[in-house]
N, C-alpha and C. Protein backbone atom coordinates (compact mmCIF):
# COMPACT_ATOMS: atom_id res chain seq x y z
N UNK A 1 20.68 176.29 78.40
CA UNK A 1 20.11 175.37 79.35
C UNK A 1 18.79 174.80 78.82
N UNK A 2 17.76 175.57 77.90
CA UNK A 2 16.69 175.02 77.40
C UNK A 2 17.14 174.53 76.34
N UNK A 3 16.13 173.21 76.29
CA UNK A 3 16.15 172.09 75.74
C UNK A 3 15.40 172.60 74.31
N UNK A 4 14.85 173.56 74.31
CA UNK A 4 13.56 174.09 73.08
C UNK A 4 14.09 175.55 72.72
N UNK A 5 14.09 176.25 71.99
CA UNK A 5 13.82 177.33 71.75
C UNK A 5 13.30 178.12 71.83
N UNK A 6 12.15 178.19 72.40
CA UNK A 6 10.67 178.58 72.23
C UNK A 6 10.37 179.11 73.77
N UNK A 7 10.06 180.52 74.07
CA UNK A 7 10.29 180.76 75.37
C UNK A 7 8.40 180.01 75.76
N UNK A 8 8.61 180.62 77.21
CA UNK A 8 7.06 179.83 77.91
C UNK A 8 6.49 180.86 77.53
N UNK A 9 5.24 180.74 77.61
CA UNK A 9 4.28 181.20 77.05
C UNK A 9 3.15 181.20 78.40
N UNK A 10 1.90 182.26 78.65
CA UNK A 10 1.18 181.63 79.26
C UNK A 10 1.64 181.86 81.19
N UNK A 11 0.65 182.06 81.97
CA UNK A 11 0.77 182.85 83.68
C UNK A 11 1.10 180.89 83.85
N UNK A 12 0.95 179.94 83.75
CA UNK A 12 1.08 178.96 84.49
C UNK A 12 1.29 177.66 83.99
N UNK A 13 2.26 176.82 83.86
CA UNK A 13 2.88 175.83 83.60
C UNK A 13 2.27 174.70 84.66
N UNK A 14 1.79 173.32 83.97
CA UNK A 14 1.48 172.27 84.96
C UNK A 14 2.41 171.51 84.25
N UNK A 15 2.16 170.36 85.01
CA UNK A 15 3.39 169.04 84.87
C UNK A 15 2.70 167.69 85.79
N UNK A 16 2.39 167.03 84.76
CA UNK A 16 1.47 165.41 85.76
C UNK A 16 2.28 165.01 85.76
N UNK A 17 2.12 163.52 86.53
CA UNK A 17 3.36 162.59 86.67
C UNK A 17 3.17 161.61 85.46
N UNK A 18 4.70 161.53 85.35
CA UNK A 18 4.79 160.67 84.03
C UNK A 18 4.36 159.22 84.04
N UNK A 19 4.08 158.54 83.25
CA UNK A 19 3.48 157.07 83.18
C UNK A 19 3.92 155.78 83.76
N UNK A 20 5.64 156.04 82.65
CA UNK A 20 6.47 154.94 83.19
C UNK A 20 6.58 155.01 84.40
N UNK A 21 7.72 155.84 84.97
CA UNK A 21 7.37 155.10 86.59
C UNK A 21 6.43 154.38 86.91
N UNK A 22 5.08 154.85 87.33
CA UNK A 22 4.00 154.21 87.68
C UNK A 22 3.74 152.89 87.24
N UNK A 23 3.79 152.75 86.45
CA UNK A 23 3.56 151.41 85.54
C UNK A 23 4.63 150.69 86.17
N UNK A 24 6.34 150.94 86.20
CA UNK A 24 6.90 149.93 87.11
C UNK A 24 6.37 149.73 88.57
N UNK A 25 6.26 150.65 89.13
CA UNK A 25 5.50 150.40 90.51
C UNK A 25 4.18 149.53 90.78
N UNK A 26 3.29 149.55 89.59
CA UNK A 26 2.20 148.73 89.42
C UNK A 26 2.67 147.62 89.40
N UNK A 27 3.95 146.87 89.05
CA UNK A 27 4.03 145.99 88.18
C UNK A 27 5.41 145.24 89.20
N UNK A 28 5.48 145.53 90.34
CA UNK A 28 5.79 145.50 91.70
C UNK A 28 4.90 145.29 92.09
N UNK A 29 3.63 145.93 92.83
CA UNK A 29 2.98 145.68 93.67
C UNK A 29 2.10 144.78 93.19
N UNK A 30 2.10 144.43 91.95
CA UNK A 30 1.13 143.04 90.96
C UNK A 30 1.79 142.00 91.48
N UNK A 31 3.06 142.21 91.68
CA UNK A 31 4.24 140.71 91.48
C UNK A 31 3.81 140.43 92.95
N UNK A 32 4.27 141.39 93.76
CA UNK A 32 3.38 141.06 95.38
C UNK A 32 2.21 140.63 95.70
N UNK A 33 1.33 141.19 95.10
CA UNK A 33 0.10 140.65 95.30
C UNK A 33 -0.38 139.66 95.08
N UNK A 34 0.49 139.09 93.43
CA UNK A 34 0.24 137.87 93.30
C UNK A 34 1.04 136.27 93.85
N UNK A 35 2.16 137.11 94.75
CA UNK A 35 3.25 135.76 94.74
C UNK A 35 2.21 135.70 96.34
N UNK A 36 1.78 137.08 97.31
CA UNK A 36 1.35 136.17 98.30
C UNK A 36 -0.33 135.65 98.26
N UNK A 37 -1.09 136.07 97.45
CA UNK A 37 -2.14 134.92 96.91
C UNK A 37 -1.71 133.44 96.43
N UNK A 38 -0.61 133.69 95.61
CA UNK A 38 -0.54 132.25 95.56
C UNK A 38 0.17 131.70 96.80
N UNK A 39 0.56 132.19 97.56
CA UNK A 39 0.98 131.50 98.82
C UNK A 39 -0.19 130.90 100.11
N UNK A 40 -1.18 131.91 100.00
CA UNK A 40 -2.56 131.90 100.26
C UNK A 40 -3.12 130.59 99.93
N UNK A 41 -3.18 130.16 98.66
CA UNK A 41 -4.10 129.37 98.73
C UNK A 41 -3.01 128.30 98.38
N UNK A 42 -1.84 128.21 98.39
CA UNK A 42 -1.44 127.04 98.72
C UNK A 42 -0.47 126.41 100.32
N UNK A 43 -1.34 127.08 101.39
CA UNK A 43 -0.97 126.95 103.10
C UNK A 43 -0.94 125.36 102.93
N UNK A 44 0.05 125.16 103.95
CA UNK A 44 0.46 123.98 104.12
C UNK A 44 0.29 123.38 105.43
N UNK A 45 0.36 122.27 105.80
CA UNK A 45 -0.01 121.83 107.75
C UNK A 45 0.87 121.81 108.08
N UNK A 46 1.69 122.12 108.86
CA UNK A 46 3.02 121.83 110.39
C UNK A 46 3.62 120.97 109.89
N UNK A 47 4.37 120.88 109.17
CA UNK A 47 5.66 119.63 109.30
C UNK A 47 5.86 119.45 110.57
N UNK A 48 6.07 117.53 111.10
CA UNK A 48 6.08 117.30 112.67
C UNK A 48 7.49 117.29 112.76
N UNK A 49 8.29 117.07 111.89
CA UNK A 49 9.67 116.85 112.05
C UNK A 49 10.47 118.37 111.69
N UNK A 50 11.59 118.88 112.35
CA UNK A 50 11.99 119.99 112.02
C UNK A 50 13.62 119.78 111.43
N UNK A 51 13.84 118.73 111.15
CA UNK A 51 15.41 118.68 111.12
C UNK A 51 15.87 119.45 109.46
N UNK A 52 16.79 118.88 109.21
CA UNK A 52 17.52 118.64 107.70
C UNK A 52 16.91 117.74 106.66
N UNK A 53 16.33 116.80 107.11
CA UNK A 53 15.85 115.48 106.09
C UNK A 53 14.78 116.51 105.46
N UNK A 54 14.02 117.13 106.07
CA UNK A 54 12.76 117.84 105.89
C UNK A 54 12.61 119.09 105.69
N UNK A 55 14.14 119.57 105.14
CA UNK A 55 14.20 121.15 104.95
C UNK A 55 12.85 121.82 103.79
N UNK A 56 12.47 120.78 102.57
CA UNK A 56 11.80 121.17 101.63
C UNK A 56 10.05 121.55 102.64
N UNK A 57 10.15 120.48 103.51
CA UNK A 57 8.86 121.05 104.17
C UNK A 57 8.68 121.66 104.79
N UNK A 58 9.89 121.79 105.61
CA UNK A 58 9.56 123.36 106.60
C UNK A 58 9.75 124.82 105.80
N UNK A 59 10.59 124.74 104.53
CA UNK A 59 10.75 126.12 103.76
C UNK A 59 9.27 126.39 102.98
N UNK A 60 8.43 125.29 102.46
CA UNK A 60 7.46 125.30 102.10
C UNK A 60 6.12 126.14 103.12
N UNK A 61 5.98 125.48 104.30
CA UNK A 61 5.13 125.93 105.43
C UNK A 61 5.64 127.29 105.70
N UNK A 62 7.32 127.80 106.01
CA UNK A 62 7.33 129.09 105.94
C UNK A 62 6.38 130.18 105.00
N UNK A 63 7.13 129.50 103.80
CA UNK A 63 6.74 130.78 102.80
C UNK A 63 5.25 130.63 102.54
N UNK A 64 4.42 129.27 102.67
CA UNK A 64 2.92 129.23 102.32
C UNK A 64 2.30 129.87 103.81
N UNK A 65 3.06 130.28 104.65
CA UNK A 65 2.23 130.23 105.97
C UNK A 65 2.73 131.78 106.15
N UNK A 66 3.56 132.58 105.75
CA UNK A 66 4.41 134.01 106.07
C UNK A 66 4.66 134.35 104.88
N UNK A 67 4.39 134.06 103.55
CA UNK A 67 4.04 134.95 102.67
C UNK A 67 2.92 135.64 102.97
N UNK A 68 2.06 135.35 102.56
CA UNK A 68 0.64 136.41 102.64
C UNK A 68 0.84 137.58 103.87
N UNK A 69 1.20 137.56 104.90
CA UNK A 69 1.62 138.00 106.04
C UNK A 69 2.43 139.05 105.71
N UNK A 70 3.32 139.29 104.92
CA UNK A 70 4.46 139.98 104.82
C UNK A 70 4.32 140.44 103.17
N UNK A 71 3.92 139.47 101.57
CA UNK A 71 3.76 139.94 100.73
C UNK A 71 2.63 140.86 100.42
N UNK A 72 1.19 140.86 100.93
CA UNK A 72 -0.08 141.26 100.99
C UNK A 72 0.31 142.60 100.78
N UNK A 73 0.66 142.69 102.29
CA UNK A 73 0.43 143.97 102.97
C UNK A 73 1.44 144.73 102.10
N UNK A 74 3.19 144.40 102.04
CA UNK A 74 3.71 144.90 101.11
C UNK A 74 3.30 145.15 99.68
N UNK A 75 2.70 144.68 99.42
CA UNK A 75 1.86 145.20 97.96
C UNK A 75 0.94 145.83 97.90
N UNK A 76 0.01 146.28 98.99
CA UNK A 76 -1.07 147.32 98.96
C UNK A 76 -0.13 148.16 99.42
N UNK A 77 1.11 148.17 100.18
CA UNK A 77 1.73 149.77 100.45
C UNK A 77 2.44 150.02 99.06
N UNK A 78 2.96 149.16 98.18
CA UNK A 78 3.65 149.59 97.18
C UNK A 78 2.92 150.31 95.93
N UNK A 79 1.48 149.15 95.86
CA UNK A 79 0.29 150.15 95.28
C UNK A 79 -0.20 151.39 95.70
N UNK A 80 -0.03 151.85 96.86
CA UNK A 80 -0.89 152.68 97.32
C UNK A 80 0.06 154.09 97.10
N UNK A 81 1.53 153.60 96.86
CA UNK A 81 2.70 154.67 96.82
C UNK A 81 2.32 155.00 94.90
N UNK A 82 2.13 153.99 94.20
CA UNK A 82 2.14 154.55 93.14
C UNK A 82 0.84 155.26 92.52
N UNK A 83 -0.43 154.99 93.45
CA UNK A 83 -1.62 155.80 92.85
C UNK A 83 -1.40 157.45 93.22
N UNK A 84 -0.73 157.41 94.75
CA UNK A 84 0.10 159.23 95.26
C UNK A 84 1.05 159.01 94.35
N UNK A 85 1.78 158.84 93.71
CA UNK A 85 2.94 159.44 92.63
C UNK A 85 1.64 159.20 91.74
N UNK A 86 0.85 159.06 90.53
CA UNK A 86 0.08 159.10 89.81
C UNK A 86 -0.63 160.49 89.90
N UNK A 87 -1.13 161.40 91.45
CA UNK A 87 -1.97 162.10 91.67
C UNK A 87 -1.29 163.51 91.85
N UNK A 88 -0.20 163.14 91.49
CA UNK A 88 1.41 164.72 92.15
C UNK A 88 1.44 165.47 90.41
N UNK A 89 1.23 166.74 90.77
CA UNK A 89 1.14 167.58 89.56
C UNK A 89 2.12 168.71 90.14
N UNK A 90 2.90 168.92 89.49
CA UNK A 90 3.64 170.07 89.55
C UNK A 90 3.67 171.80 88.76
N UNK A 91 2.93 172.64 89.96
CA UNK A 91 2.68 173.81 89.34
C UNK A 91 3.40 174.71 89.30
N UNK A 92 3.59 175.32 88.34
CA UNK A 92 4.16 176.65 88.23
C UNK A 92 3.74 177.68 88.19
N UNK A 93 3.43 178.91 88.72
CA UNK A 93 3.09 180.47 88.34
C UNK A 93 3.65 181.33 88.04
N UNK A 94 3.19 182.88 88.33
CA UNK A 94 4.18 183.69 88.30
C UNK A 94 4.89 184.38 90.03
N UNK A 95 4.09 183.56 90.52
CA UNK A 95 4.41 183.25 91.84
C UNK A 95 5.20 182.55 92.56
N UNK A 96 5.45 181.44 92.00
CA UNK A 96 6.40 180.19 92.46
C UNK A 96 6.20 179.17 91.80
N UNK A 97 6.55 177.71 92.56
CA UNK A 97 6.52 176.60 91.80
C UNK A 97 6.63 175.70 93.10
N UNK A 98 5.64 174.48 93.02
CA UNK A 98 5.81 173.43 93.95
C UNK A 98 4.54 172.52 93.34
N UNK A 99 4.08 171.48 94.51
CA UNK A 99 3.41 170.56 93.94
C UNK A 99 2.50 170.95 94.66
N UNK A 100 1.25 170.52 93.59
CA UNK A 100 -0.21 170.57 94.07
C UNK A 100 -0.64 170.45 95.79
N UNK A 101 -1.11 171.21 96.54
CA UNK A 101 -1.28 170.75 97.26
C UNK A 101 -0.11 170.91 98.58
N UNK A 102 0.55 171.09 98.32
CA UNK A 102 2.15 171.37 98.90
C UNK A 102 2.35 172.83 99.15
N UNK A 103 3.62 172.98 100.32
CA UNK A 103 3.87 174.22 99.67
C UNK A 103 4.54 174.95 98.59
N UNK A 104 4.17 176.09 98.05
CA UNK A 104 4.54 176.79 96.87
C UNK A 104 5.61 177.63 97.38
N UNK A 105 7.12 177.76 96.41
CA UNK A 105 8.46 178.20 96.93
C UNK A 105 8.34 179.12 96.02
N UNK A 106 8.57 180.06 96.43
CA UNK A 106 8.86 181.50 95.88
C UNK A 106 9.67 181.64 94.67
N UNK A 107 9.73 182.58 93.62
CA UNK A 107 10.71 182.97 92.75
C UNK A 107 11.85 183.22 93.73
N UNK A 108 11.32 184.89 94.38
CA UNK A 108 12.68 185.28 95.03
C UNK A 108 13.43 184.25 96.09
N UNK A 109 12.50 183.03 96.63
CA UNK A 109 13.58 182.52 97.34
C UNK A 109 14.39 181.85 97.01
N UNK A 110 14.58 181.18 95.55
CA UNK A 110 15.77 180.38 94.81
C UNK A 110 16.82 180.99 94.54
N UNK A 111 17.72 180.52 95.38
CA UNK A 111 18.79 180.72 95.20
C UNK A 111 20.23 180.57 94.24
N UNK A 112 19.78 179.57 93.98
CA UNK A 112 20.93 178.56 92.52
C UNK A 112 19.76 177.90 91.60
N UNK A 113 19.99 177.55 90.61
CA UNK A 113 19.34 177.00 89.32
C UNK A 113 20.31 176.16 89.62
N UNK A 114 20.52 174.45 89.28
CA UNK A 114 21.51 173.82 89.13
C UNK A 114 21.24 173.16 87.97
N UNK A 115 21.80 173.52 86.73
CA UNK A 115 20.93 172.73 85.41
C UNK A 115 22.78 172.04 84.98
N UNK A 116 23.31 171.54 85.76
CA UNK A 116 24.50 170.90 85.20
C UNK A 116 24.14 169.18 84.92
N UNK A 117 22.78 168.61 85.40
CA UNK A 117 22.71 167.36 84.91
C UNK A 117 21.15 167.37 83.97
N UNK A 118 21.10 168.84 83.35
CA UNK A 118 20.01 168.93 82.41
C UNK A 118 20.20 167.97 81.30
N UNK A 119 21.34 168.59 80.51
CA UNK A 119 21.23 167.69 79.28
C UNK A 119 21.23 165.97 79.41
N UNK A 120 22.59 166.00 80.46
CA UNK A 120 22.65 164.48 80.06
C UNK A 120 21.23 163.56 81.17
N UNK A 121 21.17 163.93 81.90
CA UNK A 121 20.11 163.13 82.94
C UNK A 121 18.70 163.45 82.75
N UNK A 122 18.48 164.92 82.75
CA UNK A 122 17.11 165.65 82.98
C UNK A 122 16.68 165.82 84.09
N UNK A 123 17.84 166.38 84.74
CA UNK A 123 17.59 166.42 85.93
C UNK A 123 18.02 168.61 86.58
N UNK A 124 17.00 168.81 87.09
CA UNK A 124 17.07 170.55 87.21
C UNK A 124 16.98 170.26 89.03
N UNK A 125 17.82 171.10 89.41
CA UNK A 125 17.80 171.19 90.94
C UNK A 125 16.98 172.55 90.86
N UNK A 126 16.20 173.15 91.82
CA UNK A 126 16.03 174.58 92.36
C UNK A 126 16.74 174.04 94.05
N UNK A 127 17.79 175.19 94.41
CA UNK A 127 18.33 175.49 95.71
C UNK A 127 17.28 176.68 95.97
N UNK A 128 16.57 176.52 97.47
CA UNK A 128 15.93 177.49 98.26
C UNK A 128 15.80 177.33 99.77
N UNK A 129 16.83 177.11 99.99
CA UNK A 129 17.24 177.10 101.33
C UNK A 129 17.75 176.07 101.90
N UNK A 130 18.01 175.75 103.51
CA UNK A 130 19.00 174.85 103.77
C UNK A 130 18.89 173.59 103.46
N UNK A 131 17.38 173.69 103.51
CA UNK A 131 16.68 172.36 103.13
C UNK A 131 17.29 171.16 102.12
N UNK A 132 16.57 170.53 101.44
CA UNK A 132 16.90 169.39 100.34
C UNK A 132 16.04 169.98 98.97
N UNK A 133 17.12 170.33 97.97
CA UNK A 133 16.21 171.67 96.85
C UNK A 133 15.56 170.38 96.15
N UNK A 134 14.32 171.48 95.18
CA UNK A 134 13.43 170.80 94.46
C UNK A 134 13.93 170.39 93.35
N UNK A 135 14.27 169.32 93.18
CA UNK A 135 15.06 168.26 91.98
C UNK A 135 13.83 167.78 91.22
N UNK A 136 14.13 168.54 89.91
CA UNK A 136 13.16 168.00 88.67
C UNK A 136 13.60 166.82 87.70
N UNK A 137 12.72 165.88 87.74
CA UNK A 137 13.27 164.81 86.99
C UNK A 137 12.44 164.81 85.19
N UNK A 138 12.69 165.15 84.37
CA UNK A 138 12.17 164.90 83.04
C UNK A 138 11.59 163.70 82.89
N UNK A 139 11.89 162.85 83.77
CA UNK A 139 11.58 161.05 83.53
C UNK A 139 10.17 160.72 84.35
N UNK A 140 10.19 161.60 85.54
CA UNK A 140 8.79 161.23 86.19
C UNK A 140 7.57 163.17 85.57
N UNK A 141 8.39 163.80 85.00
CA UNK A 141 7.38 164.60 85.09
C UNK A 141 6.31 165.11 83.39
N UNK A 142 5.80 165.27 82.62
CA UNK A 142 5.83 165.22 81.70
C UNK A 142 5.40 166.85 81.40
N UNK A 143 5.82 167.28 80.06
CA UNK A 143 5.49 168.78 79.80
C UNK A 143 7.15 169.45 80.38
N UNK A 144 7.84 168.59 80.44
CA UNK A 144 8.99 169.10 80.95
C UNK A 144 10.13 169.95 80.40
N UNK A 145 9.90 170.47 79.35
CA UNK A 145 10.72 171.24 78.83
C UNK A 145 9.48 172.70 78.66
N UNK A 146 8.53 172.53 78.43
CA UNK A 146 7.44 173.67 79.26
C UNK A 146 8.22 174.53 80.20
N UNK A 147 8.03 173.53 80.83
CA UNK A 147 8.43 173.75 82.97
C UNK A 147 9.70 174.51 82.79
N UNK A 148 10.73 173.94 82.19
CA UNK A 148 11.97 174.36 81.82
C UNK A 148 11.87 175.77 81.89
N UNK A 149 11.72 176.10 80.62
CA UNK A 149 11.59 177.34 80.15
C UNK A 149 10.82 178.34 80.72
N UNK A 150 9.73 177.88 81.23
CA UNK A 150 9.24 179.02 82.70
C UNK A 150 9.75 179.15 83.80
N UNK A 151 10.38 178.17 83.89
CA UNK A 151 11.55 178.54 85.09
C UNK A 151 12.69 179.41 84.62
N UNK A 152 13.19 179.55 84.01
CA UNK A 152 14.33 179.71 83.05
C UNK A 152 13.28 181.46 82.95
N UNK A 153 12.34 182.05 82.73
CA UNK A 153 11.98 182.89 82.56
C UNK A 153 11.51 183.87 84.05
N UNK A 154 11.33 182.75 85.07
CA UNK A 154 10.87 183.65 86.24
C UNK A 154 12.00 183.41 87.14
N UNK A 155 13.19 182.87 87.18
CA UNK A 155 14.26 182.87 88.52
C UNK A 155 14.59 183.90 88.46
N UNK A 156 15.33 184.29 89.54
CA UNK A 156 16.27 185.27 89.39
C UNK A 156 17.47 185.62 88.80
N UNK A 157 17.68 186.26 87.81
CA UNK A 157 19.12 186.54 87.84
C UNK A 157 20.38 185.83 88.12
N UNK A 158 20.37 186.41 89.52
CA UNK A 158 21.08 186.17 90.38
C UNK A 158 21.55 184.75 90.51
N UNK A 159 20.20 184.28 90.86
CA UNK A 159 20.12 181.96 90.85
C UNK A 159 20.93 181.58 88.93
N UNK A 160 20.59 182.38 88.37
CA UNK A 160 20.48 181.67 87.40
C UNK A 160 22.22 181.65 86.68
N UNK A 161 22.71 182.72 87.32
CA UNK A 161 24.37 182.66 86.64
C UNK A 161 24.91 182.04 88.06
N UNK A 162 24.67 181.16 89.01
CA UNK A 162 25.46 180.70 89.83
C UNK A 162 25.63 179.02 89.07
N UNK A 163 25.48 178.40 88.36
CA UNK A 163 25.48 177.20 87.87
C UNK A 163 26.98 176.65 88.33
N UNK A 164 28.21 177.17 88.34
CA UNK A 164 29.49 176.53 88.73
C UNK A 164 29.49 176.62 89.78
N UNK A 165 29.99 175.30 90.75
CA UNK A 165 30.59 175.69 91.89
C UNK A 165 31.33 176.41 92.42
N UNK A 166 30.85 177.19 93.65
CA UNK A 166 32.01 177.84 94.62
C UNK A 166 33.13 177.75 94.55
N UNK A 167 34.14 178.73 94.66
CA UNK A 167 36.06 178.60 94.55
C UNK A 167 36.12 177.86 96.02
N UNK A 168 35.03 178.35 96.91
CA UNK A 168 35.43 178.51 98.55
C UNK A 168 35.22 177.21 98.80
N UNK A 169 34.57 176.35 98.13
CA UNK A 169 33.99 174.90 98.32
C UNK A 169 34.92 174.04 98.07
N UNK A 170 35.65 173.78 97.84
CA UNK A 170 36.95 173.21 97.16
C UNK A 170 37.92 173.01 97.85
């Protein structure tokens, strides 16, 4: 299941958030910010006529008059989502593992390791209850084959040879 050879090393494994993402999300909330500024400063007056002859002027007054309104604001929430994904660190101990700030999930409470879309995706489930398990992505987290391997060193047993599905599930 590890990607390295090399067991973990060390009481505690971190993991920042990775770049790319962020950078697409920046680069979203840029495109917003800038399509409703330019809508901003190019507002238009009331077209008096509303028919068909005059569709170019009333679509114009829409979007120069209800962009800013609707792009603005959508772009400071889309920015504001990627500076919190920028600030999410994912810790590990010999205690558990969760994100900064969050709560921390136990060794003993993991139940399944799901490393069946490790290689090809980079993607590690932890199952710990009924909940929605902690899905590790290699793509947003960096130090990730670290992480790997300290996980891989503190689960249980038990979690760690369940990787195939249930007969009963089927």
């Amino acid at each position: 299941m590890n990607e390295s050879a090399e067991p973990a090393t060390g009481d505690r494994v971190e993991c920042a958030a990775a770049k790319d993402p962020a950078v697409r999300t920046f680069i979203f909330a840029a495109m917003l910010l800038g399509f409703g500024a330019w809508c901003l400063t190019d507002m238009r007056v009331r077209p008096e006529t509303w028919d068909a002859k005059h569709i170019n002027e009333i679509a114009a007054y829409l979007l120069n008059n209800w962009g800013p309104v609707l792009l603005i604001p959508g772009g400071m929430v889309v920015l504001a989502r990627g500076i919190l994904f920028l600030r999410r660190k994912l810790v590990a101990t010999a205690k558990g593992i969760g994100y900064a700030g969050r709560e921390t999930i136990a060794w003993s409470r993991v139940s399944r390791l799901d490393a069946t879309e490790l290689a090809d995706k980079g993607l590690l489930r932890l199952e710990y209850g009924p909940d929605k398990p902690l899905t590790l992505d290699s793509w947003k987290l960096t130090n990730f084959k670290a992480m790997v391997a300290f996980i891989e060193a503190h689960v249980p047993p038990e979690a760690m040879g369940s990787n195939a599905p249930d007969a009963d599930e089927s």
